[in-house]
C-alpha atoms as a PDB file:
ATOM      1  CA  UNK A   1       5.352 -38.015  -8.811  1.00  0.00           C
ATOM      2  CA  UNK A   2       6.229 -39.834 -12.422  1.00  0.00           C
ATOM      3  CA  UNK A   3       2.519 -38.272 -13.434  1.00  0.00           C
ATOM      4  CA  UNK A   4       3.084 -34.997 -12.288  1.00  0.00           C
ATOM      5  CA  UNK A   5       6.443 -35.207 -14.015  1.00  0.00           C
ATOM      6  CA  UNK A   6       5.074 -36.171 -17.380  1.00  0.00           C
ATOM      7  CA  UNK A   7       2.165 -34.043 -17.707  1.00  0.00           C
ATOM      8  CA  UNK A   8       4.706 -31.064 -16.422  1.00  0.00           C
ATOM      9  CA  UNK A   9       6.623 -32.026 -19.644  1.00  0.00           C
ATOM     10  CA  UNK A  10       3.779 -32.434 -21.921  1.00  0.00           C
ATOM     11  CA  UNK A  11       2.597 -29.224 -21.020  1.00  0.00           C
ATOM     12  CA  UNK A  12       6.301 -27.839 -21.641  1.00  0.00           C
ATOM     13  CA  UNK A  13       6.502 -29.401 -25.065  1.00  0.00           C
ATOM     14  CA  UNK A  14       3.264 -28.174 -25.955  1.00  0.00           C
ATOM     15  CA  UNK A  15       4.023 -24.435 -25.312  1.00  0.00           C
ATOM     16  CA  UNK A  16       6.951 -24.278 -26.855  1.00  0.00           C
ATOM     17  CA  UNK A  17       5.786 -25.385 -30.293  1.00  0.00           C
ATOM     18  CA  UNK A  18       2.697 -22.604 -29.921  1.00  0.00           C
ATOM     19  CA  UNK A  19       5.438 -20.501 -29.513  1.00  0.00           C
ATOM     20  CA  UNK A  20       7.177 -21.716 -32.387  1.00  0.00           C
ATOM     21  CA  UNK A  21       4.011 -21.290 -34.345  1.00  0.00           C
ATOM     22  CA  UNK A  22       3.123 -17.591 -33.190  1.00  0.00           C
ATOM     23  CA  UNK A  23       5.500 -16.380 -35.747  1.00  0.00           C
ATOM     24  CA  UNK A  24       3.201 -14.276 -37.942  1.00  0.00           C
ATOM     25  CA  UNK A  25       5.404 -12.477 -39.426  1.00  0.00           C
ATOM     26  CA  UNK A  26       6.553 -14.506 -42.282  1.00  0.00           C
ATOM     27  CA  UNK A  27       9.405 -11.278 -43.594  1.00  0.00           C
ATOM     28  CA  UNK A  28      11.847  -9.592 -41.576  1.00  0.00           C
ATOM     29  CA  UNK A  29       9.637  -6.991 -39.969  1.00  0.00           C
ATOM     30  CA  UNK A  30      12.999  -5.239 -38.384  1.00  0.00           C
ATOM     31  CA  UNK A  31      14.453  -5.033 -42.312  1.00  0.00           C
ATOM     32  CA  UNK A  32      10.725  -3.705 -43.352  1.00  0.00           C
ATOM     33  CA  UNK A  33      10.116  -1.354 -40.780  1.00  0.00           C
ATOM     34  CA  UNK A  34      13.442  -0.095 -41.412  1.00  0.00           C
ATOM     35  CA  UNK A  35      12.876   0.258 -44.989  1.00  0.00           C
ATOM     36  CA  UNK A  36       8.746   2.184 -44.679  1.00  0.00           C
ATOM     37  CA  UNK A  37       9.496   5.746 -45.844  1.00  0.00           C
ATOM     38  CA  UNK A  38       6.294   6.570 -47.817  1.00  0.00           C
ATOM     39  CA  UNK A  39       2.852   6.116 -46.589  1.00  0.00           C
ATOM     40  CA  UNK A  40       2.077   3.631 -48.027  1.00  0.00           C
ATOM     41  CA  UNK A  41       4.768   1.787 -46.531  1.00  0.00           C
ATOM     42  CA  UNK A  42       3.255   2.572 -43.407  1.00  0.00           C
ATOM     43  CA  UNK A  43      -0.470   1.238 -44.335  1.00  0.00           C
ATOM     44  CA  UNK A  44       1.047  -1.849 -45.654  1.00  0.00           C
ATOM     45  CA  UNK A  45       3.015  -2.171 -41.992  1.00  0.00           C
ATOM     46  CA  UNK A  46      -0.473  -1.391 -40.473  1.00  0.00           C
ATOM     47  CA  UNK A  47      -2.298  -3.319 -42.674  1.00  0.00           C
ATOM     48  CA  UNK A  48       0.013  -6.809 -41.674  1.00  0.00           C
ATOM     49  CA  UNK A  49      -0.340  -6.097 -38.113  1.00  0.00           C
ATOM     50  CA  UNK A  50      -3.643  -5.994 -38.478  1.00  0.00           C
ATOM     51  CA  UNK A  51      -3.848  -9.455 -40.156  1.00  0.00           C
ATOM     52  CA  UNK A  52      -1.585 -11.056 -37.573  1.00  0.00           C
ATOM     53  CA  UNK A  53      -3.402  -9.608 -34.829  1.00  0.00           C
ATOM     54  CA  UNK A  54      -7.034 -11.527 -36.832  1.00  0.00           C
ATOM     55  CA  UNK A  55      -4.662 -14.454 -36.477  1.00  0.00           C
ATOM     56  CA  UNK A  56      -4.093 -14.144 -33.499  1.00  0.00           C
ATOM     57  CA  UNK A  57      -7.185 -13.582 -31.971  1.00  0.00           C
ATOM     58  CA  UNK A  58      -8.544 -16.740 -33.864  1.00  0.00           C
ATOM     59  CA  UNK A  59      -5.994 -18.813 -32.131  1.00  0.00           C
ATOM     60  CA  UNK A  60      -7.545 -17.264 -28.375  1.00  0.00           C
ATOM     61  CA  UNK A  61     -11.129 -17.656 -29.773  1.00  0.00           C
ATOM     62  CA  UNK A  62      -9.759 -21.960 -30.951  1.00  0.00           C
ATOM     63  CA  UNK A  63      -8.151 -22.013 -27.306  1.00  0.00           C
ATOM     64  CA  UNK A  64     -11.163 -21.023 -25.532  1.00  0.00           C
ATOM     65  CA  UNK A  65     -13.563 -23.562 -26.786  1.00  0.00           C
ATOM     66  CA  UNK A  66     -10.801 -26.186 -26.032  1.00  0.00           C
ATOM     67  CA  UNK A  67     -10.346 -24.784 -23.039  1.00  0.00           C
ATOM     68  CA  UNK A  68     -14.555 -25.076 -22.256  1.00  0.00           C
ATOM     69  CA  UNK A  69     -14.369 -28.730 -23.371  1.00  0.00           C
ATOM     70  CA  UNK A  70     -11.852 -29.478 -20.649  1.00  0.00           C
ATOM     71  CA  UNK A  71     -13.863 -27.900 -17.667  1.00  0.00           C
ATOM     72  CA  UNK A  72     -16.896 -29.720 -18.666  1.00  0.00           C
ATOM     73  CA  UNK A  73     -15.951 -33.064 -19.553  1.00  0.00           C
ATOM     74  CA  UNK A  74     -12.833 -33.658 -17.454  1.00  0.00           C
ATOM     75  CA  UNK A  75     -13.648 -37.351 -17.456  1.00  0.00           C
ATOM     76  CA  UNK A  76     -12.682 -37.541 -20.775  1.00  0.00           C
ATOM     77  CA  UNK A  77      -9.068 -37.530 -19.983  1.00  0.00           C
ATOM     78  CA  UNK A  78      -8.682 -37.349 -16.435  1.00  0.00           C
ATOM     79  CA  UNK A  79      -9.454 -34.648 -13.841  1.00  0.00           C
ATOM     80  CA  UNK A  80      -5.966 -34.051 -13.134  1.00  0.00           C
ATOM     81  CA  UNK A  81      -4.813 -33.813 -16.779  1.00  0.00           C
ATOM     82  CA  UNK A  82      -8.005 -31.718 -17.647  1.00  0.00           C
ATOM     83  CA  UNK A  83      -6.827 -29.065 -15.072  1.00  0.00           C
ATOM     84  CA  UNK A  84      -3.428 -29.440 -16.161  1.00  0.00           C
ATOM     85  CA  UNK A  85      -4.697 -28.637 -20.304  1.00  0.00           C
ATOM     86  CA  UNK A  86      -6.597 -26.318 -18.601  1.00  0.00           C
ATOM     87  CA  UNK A  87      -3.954 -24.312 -17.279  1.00  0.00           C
ATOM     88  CA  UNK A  88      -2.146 -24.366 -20.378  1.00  0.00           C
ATOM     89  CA  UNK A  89      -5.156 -22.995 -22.983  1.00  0.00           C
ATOM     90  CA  UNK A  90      -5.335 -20.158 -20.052  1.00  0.00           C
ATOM     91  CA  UNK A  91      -1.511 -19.771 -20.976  1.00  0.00           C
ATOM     92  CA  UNK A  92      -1.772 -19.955 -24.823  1.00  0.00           C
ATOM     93  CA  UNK A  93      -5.161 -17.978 -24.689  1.00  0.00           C
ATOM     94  CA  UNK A  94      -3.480 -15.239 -22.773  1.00  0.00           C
ATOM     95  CA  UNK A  95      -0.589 -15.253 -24.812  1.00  0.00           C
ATOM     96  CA  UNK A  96      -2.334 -14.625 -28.284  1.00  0.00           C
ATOM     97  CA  UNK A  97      -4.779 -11.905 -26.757  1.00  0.00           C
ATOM     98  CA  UNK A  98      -1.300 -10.083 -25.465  1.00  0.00           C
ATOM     99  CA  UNK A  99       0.029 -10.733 -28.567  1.00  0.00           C
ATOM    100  CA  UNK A 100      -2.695  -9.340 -30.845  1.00  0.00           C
ATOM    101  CA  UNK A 101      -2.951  -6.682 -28.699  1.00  0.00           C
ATOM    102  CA  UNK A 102       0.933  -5.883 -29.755  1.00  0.00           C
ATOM    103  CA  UNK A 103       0.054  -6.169 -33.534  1.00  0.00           C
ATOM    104  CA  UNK A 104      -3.027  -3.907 -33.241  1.00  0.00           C
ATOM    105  CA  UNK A 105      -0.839  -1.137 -31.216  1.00  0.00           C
ATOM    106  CA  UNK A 106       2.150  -1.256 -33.889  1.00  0.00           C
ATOM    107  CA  UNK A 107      -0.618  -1.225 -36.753  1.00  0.00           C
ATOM    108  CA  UNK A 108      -2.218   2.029 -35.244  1.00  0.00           C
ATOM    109  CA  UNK A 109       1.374   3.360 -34.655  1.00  0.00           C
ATOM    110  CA  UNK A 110       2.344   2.643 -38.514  1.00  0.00           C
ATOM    111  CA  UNK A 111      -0.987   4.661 -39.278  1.00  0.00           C
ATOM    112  CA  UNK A 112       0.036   7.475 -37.448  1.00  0.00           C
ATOM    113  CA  UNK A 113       3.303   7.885 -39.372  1.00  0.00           C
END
């Protein structure tokens, strides 16, 4: 119960600093999105999404071959904690494809203004 307890809270800790690092955006995107008027406000807006979405979907691409390592040497660390790093590169992997998915709709959006 202690194991399942720890690894629970490993996992935890882990997410939440991806999260913390899935900030792309290192401006106030509200303040600049308010601000586009011409277009080429807009392109840049497009153009930044379209970077963070790269980022992002080098972060799922990172995750995946981490996430191949633990299904096929689970001895390395354990069977139970390779399913349970499993589980979480499925999270983090699914995370950044939603997420780069987001930043590619808003760039197309910004190039349709």
């Amino acid at each position: 119960m202690k194991t399942k307890l720890f690894i629970t809270l490993i996992l935890t800790l882990g997410l939440l600093s991806a999260c913390s690092e899935m900030n792309p955006h290192p401006m106030d995107m509200s303040l600049a999105v308010q601000n586009a008027e011409s277009k080429a406000d807009h392109e840049a807006l497009a153009k930044h999404y379209e970077e963070a979405a790269k980022e992002m979907q080098l972060k799922v691409e990172e995750h995946k071959k981490i996430l191949i390592q633990y299904q096929r040497e689970p001895w390395l660390i354990g069977k139970q904690q390779a399913t349970g790093f499993g589980v979480h590169c499925q999270r983090l992997i699914d995370v950044y494809e939603k997420a780069a998915e987001e930043n590619l709709e808003m760039a197309k959006m910004h190039r349709q203004m």
